[in-house]
PDB file of N, CA and C in Angstrom:
ATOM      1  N   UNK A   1      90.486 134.526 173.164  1.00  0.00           N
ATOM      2  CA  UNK A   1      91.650 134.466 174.037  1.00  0.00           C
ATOM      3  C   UNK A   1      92.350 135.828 174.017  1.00  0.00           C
ATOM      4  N   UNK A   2      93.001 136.361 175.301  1.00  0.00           N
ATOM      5  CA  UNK A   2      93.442 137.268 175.525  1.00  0.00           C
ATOM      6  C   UNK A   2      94.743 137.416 174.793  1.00  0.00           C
ATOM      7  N   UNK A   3      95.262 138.551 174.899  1.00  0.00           N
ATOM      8  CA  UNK A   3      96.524 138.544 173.957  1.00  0.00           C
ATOM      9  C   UNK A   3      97.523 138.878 175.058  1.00  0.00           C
ATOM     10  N   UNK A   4      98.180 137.817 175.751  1.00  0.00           N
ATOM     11  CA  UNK A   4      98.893 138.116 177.012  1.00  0.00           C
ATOM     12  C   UNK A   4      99.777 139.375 177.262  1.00  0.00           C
ATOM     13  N   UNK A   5     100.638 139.978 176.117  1.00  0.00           N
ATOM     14  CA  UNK A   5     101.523 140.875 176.223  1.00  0.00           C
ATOM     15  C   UNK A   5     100.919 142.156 176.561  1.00  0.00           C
ATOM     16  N   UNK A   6     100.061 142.386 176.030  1.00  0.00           N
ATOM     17  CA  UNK A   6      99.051 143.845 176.073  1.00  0.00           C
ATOM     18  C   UNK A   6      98.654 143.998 177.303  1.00  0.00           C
ATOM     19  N   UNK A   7      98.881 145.355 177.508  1.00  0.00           N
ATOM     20  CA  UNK A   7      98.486 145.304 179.526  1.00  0.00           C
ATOM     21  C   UNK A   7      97.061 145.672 179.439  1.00  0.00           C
ATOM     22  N   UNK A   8      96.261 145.443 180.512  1.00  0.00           N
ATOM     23  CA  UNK A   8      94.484 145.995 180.378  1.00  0.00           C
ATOM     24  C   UNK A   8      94.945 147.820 181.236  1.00  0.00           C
ATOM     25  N   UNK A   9      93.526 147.944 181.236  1.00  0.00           N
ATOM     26  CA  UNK A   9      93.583 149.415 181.885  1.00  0.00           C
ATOM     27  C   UNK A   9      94.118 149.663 183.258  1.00  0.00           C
ATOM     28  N   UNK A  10      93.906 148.983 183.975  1.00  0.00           N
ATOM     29  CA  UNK A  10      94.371 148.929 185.198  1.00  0.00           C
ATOM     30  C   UNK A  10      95.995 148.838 185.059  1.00  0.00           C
ATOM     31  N   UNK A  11      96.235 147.548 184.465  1.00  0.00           N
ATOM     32  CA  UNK A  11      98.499 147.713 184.409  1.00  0.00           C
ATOM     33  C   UNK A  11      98.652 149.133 184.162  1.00  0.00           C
ATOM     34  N   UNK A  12      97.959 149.293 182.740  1.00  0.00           N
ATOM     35  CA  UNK A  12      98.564 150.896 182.768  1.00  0.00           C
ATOM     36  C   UNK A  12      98.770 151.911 183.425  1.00  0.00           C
ATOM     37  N   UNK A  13      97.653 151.992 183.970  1.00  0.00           N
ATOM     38  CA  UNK A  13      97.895 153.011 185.378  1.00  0.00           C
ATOM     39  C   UNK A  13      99.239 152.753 185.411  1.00  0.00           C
ATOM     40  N   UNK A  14      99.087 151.536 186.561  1.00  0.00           N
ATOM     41  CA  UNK A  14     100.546 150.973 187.888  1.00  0.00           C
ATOM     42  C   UNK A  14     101.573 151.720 186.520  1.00  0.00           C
ATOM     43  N   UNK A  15     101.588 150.934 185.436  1.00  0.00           N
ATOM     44  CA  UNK A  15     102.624 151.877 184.393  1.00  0.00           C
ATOM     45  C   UNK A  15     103.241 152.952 184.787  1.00  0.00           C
ATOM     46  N   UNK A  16     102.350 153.495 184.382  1.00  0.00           N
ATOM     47  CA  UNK A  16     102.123 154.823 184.254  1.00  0.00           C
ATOM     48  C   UNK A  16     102.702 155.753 185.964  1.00  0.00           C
ATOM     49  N   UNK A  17     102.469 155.080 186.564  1.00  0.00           N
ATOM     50  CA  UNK A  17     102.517 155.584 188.626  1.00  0.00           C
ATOM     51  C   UNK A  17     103.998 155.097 188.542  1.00  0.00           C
ATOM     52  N   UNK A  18     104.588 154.120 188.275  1.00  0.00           N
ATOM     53  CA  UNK A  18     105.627 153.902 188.359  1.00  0.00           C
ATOM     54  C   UNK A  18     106.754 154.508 187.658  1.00  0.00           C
ATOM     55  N   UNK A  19     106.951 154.763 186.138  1.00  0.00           N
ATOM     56  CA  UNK A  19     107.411 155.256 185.484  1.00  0.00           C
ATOM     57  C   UNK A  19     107.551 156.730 186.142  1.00  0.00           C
ATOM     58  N   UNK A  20     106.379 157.108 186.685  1.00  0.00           N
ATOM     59  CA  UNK A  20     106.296 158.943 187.014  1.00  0.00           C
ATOM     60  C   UNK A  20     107.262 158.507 188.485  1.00  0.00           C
ATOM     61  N   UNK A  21     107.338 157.790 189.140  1.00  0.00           N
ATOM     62  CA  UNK A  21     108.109 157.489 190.723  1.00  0.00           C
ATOM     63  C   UNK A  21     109.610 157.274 190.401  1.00  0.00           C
ATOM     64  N   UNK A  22     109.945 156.556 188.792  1.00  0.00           N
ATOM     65  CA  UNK A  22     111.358 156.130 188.967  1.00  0.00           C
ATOM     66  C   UNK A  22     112.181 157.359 188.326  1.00  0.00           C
ATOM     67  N   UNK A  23     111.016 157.936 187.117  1.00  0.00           N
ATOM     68  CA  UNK A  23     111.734 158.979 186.595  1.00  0.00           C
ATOM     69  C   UNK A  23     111.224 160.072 187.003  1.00  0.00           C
ATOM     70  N   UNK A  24     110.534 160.541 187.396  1.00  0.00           N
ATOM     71  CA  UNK A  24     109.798 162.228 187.578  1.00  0.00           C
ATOM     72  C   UNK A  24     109.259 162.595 186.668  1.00  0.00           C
ATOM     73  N   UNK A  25     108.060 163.756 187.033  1.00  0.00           N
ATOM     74  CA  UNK A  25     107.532 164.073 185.843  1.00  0.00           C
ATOM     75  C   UNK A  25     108.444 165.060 184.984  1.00  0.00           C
ATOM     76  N   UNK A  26     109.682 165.102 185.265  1.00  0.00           N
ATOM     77  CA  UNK A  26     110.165 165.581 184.462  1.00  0.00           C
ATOM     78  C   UNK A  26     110.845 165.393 183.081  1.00  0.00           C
ATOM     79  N   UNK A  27     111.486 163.658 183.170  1.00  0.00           N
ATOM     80  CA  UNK A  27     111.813 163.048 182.598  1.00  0.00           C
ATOM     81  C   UNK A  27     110.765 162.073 182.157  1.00  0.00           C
ATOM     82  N   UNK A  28     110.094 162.268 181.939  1.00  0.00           N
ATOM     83  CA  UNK A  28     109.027 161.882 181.313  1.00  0.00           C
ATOM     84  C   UNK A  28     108.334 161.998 179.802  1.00  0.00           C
ATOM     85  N   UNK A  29     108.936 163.885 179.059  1.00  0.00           N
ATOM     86  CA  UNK A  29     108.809 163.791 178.340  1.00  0.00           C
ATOM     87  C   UNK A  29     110.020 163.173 177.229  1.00  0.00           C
ATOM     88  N   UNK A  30     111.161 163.120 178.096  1.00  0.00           N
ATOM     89  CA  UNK A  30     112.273 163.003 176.762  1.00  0.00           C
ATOM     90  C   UNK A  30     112.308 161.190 176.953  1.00  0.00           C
ATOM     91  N   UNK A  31     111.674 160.312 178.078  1.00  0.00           N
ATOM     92  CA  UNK A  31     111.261 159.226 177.814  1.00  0.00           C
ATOM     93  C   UNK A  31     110.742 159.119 176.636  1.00  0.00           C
ATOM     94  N   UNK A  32     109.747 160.058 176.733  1.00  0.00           N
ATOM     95  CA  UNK A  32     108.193 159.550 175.526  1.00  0.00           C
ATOM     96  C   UNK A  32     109.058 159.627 174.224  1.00  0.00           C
ATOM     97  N   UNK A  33     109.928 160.560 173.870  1.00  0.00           N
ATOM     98  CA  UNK A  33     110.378 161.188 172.789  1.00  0.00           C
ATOM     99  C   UNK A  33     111.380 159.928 172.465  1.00  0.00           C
ATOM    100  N   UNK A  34     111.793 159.233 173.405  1.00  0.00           N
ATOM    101  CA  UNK A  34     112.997 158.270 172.997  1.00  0.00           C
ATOM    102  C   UNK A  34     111.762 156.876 172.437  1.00  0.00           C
ATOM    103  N   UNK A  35     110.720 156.689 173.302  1.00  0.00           N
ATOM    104  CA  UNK A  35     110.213 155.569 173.035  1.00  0.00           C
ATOM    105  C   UNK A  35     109.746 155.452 171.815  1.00  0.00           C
ATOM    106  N   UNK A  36     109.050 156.737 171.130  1.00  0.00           N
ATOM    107  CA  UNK A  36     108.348 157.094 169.572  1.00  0.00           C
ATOM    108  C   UNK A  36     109.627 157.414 168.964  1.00  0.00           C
ATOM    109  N   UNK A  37     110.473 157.725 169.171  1.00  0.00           N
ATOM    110  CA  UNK A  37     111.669 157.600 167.865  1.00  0.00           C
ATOM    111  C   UNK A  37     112.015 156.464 167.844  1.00  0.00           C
ATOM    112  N   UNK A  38     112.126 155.149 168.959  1.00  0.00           N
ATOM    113  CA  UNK A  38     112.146 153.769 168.440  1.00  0.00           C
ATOM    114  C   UNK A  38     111.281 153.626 167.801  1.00  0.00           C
ATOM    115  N   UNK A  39     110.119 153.262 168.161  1.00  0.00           N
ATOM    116  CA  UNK A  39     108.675 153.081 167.006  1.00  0.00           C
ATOM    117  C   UNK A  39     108.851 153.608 165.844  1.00  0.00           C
ATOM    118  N   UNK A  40     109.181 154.645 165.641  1.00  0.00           N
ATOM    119  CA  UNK A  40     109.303 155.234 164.568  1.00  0.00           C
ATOM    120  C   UNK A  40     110.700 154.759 163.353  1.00  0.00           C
ATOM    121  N   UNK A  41     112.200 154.425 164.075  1.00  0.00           N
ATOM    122  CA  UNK A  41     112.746 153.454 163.459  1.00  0.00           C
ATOM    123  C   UNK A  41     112.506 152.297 162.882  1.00  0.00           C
ATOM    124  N   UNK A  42     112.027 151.437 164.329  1.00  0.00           N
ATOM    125  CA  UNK A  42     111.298 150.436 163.747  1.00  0.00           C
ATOM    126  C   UNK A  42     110.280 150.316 162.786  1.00  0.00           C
ATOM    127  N   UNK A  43     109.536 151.010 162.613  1.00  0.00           N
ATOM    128  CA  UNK A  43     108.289 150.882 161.288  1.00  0.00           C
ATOM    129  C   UNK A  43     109.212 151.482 159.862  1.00  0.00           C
ATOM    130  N   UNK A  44     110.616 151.801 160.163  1.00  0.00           N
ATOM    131  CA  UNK A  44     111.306 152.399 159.002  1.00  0.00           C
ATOM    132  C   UNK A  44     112.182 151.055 158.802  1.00  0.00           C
ATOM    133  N   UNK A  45     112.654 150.943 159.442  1.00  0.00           N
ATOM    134  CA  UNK A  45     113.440 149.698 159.322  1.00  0.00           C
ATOM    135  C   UNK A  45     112.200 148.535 158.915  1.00  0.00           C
ATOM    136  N   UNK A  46     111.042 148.094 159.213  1.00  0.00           N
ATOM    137  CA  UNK A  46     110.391 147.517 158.661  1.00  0.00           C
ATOM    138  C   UNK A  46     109.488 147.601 156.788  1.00  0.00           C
ATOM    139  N   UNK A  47     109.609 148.987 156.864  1.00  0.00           N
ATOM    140  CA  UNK A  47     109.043 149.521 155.524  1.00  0.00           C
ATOM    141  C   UNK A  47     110.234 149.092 154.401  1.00  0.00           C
ATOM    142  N   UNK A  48     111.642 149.241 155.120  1.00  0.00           N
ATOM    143  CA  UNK A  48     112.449 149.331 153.703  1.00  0.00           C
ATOM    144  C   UNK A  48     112.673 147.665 153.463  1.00  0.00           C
ATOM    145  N   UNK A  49     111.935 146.632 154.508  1.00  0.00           N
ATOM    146  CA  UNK A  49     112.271 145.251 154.829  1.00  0.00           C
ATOM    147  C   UNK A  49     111.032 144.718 153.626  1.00  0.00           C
ATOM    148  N   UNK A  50     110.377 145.448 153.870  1.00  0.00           N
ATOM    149  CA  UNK A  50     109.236 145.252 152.425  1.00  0.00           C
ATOM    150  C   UNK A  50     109.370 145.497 151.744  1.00  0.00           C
ATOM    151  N   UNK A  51     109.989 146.432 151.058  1.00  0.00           N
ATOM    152  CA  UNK A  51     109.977 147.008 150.272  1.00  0.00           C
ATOM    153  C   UNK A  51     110.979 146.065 149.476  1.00  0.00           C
ATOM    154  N   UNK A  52     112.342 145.781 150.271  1.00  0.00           N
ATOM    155  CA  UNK A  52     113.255 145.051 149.571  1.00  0.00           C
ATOM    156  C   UNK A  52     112.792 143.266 149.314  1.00  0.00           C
ATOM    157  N   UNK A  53     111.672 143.221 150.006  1.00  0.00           N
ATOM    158  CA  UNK A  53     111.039 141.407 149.612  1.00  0.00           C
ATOM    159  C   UNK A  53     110.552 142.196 148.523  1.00  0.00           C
ATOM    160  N   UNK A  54     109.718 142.652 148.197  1.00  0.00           N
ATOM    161  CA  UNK A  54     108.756 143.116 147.016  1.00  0.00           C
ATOM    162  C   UNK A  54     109.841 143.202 146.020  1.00  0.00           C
ATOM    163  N   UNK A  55     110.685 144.075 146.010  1.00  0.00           N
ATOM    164  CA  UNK A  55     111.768 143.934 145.280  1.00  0.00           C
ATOM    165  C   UNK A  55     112.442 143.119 144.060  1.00  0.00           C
ATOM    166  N   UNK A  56     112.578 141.793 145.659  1.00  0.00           N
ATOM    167  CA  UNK A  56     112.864 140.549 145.269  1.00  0.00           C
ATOM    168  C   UNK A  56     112.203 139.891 144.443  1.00  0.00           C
ATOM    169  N   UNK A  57     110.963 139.501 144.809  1.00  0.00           N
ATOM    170  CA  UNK A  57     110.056 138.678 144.617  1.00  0.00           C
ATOM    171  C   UNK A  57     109.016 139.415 143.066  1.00  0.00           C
ATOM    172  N   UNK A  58     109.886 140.644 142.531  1.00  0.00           N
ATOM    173  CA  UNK A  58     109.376 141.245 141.414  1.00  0.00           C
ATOM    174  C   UNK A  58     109.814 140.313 140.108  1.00  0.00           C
ATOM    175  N   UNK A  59     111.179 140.872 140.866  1.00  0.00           N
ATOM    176  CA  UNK A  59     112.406 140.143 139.825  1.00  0.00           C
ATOM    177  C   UNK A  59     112.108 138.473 139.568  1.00  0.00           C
ATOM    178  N   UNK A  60     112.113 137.988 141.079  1.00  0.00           N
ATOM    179  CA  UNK A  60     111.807 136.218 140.765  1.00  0.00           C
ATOM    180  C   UNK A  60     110.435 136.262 139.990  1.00  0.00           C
ATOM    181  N   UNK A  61     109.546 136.684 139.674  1.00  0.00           N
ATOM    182  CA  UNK A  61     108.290 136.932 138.691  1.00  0.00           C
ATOM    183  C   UNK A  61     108.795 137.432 137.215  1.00  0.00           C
ATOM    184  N   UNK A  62     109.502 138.401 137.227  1.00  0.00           N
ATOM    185  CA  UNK A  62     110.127 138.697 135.994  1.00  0.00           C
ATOM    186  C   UNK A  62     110.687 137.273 135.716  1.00  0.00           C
ATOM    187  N   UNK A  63     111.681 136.646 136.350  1.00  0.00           N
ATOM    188  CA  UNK A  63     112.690 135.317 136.130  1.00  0.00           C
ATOM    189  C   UNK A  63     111.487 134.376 135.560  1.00  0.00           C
ATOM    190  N   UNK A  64     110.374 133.640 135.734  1.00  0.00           N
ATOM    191  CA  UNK A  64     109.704 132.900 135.636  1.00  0.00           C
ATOM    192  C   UNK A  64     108.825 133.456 134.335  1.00  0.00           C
ATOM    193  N   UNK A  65     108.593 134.481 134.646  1.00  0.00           N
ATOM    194  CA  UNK A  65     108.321 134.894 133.276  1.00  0.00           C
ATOM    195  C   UNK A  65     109.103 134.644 131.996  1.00  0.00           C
ATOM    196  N   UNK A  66     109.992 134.821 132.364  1.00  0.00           N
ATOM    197  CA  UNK A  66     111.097 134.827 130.569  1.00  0.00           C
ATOM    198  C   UNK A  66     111.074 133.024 130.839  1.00  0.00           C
ATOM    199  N   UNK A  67     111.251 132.516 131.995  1.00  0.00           N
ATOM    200  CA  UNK A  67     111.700 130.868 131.379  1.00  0.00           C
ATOM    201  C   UNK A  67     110.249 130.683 130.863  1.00  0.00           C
ATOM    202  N   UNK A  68     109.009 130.977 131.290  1.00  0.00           N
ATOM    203  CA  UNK A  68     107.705 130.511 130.822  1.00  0.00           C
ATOM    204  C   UNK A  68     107.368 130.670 129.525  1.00  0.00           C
ATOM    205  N   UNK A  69     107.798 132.010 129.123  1.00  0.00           N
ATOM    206  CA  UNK A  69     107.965 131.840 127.743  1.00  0.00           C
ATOM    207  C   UNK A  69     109.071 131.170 126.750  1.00  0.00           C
ATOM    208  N   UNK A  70     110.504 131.405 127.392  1.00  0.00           N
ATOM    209  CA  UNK A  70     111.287 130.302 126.819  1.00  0.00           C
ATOM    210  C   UNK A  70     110.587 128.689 126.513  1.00  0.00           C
ATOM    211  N   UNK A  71     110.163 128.168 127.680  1.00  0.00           N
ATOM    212  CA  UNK A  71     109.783 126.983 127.643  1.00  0.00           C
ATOM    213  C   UNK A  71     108.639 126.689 126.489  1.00  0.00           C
ATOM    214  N   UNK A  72     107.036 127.862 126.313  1.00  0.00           N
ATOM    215  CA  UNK A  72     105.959 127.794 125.220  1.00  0.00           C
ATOM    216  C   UNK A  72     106.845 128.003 123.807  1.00  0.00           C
ATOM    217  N   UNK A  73     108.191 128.360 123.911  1.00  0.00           N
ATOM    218  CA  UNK A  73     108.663 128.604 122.273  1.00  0.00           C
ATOM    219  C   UNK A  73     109.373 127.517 122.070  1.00  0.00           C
ATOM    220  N   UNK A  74     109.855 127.258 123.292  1.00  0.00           N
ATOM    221  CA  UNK A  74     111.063 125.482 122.756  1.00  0.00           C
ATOM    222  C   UNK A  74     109.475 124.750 122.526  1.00  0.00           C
ATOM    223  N   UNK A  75     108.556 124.756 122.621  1.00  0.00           N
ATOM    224  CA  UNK A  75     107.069 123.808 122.654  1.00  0.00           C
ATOM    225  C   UNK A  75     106.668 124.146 121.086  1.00  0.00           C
ATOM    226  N   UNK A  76     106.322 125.274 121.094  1.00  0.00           N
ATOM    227  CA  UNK A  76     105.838 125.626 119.559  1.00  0.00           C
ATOM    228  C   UNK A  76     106.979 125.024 118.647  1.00  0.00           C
ATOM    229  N   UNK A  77     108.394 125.071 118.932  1.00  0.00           N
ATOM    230  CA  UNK A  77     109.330 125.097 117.655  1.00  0.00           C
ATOM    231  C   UNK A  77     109.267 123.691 117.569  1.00  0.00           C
ATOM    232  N   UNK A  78     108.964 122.400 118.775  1.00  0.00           N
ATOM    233  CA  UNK A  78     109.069 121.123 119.088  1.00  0.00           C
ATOM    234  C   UNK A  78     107.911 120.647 117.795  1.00  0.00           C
ATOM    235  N   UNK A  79     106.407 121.393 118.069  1.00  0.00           N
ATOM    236  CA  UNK A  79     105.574 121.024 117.138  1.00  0.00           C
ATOM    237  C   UNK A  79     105.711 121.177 115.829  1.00  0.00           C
ATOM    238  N   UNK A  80     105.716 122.487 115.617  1.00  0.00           N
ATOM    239  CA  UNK A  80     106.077 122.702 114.273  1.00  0.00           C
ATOM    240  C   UNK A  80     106.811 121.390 113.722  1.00  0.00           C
ATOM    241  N   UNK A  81     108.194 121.053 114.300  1.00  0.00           N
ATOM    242  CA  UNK A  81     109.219 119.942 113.613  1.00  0.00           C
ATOM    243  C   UNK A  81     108.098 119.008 113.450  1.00  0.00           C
ATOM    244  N   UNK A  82     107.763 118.588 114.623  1.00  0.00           N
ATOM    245  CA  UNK A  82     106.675 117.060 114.521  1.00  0.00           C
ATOM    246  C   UNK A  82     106.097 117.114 112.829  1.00  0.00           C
ATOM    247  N   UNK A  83     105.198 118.626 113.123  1.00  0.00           N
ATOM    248  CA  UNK A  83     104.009 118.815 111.956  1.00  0.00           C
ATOM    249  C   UNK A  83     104.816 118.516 110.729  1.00  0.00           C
ATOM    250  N   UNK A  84     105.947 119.222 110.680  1.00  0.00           N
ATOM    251  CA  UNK A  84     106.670 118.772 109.323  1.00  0.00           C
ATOM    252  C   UNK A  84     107.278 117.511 109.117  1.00  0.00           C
ATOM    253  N   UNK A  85     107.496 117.055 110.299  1.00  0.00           N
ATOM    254  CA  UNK A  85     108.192 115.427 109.928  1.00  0.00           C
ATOM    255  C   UNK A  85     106.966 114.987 109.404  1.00  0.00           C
ATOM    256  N   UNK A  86     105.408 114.661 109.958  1.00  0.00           N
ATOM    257  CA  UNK A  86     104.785 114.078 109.343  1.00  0.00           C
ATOM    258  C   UNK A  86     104.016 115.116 108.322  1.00  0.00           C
ATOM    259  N   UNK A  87     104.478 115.131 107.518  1.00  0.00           N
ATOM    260  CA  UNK A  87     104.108 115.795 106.750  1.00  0.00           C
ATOM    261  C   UNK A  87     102.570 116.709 106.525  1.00  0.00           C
ATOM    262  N   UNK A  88     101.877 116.626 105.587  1.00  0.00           N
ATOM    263  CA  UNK A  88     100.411 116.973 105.787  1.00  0.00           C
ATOM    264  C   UNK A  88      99.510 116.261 105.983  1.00  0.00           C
ATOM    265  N   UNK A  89     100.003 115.086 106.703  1.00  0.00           N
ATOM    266  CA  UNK A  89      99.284 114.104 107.350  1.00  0.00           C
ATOM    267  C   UNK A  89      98.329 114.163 108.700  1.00  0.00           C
ATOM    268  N   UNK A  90      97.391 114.085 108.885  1.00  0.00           N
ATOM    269  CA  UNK A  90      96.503 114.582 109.738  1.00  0.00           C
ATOM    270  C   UNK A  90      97.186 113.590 111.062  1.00  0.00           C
ATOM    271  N   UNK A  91      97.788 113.614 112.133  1.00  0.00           N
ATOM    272  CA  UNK A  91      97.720 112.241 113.383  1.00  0.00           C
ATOM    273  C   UNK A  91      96.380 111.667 113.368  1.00  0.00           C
ATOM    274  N   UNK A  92      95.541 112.328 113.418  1.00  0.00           N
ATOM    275  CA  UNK A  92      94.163 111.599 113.696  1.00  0.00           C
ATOM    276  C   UNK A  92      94.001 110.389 112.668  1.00  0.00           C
ATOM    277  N   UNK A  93      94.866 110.496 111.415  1.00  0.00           N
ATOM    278  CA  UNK A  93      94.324 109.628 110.203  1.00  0.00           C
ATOM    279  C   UNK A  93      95.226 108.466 110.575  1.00  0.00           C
ATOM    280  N   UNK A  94      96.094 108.850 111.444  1.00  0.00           N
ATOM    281  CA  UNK A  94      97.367 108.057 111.200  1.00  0.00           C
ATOM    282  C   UNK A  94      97.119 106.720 112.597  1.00  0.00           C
ATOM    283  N   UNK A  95      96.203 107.097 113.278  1.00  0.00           N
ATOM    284  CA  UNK A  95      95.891 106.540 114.542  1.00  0.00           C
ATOM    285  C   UNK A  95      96.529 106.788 115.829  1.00  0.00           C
ATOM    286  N   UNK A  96      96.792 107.891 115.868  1.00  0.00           N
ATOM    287  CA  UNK A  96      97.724 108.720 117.124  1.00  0.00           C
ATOM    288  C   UNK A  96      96.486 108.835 118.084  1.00  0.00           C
TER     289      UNK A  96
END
């Protein structure tokens, strides 16, 4: 399927014929110059839009990190107690 927005070779032309009829070829280049300094915003304004998710989404990885280990040490300190409540008693002997 075609990608509707994209003009084929032919629109461009008419583009192209028209643009040169409304503005002249004179104004033509400080067109071009306005249209690539948008593009060129835009992919800046998009870079720093990544940059600041990545950012984000470092930190929420850092965050999950420290509770993941919080959580394996409240686990280890949970066993340990168990192991010592029952003393040096194996569970397996005990029918656990």
């Amino acid at each position: 399927m075609q990608f509707l927005l994209i003009p084929s070779g032919g629109e461009i032309v008419i583009i192209v014929l028209v643009v040169l009829l409304l503005f002249g070829a004179d104004k033509i280049p400080e067109f071009m110059r306005m249209v690539f300094k948008g593009m060129k915003e835009l992919r800046n304004a998009t870079d720093e839009i990544k940059r600041e998710f990545n950012s984000a989404s470092d930190d929420i990885k850092k965050d999950f990190k420290e509770e993941k280990q919080a959580i394996e040490s409240d686990i280890q300190a949970y066993k340990k107690k168990v192991e010592n409540d029952l003393g040096e008693d194996d569970p397996k002997d005990l029918g656990y």
